[in-house]
C-alpha atoms as a PDB file:
ATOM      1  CA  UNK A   1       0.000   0.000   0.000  1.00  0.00           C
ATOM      2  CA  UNK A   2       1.079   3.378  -0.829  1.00  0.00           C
ATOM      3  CA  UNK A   3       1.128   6.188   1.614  1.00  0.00           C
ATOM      4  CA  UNK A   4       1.106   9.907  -0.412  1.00  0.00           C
ATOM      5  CA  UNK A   5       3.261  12.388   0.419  1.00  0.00           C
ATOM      6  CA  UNK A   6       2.765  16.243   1.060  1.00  0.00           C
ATOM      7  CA  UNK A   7       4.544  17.919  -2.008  1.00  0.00           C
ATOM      8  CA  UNK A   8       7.794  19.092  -1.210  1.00  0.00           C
ATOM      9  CA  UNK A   9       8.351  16.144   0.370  1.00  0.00           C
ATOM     10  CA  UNK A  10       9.582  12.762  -0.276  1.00  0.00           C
ATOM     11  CA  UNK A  11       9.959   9.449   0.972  1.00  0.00           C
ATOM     12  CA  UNK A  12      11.753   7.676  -1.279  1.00  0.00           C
ATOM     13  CA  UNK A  13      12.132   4.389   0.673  1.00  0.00           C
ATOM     14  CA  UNK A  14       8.502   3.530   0.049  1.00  0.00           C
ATOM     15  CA  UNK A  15       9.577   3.393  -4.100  1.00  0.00           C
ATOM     16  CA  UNK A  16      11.662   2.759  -6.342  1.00  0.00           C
ATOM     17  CA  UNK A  17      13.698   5.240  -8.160  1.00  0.00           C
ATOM     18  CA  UNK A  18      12.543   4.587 -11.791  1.00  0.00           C
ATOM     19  CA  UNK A  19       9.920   3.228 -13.258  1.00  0.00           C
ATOM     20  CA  UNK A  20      11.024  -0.536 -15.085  1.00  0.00           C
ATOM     21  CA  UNK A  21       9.667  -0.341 -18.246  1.00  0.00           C
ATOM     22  CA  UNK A  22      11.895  -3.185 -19.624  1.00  0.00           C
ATOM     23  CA  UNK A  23       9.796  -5.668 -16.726  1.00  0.00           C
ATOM     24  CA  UNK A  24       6.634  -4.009 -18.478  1.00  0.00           C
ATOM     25  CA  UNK A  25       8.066  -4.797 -22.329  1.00  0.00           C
ATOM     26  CA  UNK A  26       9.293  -8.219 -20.624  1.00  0.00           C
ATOM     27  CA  UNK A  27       5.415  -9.044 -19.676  1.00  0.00           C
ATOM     28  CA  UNK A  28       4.135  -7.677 -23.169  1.00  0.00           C
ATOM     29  CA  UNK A  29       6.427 -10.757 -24.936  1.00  0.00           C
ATOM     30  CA  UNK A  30       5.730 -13.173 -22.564  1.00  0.00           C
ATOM     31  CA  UNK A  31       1.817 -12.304 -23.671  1.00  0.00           C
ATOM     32  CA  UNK A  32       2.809 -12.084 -26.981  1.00  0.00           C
ATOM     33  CA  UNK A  33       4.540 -15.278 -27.333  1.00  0.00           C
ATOM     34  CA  UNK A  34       1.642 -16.986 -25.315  1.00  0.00           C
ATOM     35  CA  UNK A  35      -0.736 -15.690 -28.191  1.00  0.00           C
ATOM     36  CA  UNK A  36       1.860 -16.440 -31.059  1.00  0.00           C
ATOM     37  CA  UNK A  37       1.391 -13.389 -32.233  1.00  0.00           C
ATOM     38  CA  UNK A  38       4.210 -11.435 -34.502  1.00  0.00           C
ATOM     39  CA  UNK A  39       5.469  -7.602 -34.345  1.00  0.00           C
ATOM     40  CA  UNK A  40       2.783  -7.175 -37.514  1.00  0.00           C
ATOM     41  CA  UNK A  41       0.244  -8.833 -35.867  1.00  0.00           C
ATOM     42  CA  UNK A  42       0.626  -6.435 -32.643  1.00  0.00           C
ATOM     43  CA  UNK A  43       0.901  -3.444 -35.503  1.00  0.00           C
ATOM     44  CA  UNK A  44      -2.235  -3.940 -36.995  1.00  0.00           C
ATOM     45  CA  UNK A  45      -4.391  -4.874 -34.021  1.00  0.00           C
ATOM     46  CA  UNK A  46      -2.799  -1.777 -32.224  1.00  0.00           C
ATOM     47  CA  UNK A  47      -3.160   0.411 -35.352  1.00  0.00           C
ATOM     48  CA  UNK A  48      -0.047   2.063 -34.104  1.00  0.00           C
ATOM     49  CA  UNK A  49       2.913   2.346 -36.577  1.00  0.00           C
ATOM     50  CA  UNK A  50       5.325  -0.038 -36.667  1.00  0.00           C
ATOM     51  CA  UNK A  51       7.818   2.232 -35.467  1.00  0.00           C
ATOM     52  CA  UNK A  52       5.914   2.878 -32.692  1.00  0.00           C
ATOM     53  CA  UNK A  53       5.457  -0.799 -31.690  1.00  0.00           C
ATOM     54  CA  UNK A  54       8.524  -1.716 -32.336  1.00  0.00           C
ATOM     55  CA  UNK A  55      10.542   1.139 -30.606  1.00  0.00           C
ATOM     56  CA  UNK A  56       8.453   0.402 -27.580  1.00  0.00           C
ATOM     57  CA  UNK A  57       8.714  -3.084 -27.304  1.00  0.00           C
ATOM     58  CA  UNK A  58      12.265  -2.945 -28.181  1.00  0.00           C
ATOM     59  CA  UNK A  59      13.006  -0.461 -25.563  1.00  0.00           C
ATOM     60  CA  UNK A  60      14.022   2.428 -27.715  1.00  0.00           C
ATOM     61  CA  UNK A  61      11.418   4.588 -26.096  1.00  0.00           C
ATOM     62  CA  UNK A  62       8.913   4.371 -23.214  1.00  0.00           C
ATOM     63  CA  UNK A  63       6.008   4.935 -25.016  1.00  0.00           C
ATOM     64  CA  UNK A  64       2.707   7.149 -23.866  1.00  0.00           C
ATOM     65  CA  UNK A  65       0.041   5.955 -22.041  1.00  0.00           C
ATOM     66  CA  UNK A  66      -2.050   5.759 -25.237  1.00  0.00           C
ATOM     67  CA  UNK A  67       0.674   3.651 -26.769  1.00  0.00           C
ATOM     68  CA  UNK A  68       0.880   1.076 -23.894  1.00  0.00           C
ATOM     69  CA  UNK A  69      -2.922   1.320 -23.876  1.00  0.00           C
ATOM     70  CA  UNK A  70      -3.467   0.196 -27.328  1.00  0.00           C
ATOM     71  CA  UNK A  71      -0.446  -2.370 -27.286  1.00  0.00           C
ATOM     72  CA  UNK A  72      -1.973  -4.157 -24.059  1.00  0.00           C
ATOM     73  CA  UNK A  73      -5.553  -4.096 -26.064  1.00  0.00           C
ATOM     74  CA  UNK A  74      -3.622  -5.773 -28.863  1.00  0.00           C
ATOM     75  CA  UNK A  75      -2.516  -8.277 -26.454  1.00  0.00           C
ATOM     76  CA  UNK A  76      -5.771  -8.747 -24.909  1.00  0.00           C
ATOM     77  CA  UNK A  77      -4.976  -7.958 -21.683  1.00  0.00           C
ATOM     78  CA  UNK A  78      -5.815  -4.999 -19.437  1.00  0.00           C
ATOM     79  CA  UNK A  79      -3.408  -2.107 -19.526  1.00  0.00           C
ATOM     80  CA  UNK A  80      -3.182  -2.677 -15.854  1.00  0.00           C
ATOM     81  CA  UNK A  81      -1.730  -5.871 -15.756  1.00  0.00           C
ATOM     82  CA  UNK A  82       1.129  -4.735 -18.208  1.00  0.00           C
ATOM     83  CA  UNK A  83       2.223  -1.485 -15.745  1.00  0.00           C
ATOM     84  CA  UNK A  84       1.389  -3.513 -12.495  1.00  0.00           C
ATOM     85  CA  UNK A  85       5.245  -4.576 -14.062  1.00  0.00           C
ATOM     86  CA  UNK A  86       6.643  -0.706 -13.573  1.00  0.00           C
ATOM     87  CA  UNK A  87       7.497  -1.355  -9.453  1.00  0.00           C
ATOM     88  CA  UNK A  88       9.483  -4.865  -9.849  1.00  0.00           C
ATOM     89  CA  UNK A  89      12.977  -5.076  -9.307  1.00  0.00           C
ATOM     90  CA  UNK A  90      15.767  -5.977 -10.769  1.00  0.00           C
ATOM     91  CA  UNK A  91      14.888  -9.321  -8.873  1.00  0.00           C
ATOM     92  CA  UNK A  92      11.671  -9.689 -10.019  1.00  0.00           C
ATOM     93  CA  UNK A  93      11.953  -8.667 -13.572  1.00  0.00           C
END
């Protein structure tokens, strides 16, 4: 459970310094393999450019919101369960 903070303030024992996006790309080709989908496949159902798919999943970029939104539609699963991925650790990922 998260406590928040008064701004101005931090507590930065209670989480992590960065977000891990490569746990959350990590979790988008597990579900992709377990589909047996391709790159294209994730393209078109996304209707995202390829570039866009690919730089995310690759790790070139983060990606927005809207991006991860429509990939984890894509991959038929909730955008939630994708970023539930952005607090593991390096132990966990």
């Amino acid at each position: 459970m998260y406590e928040l903070v008064a701004a101005g303030t931090s507590d930065s024992s209670s989480r992590p310094k960065e977000p891990n996006f490569e746990a959350v790309r990590l979790a988008a080709h597990v579900r992709r393999q377990e589909l047996g989908l391709t790159i294209m496949q994730v393209v078109e159902r996304s209707q995202l450019a390829e570039s866009t798919v690919t730089g995310v999943l690759y790790g070139y970029h983060e990606g927005s919101i809207r991006t991860w939104w429509a990939i984890a539609h894509a991959l038929d699963v909730p955008l939630g369960a994708l970023l539930d991925h952005l607090d593991d650790g390096p132990d966990k990922a």
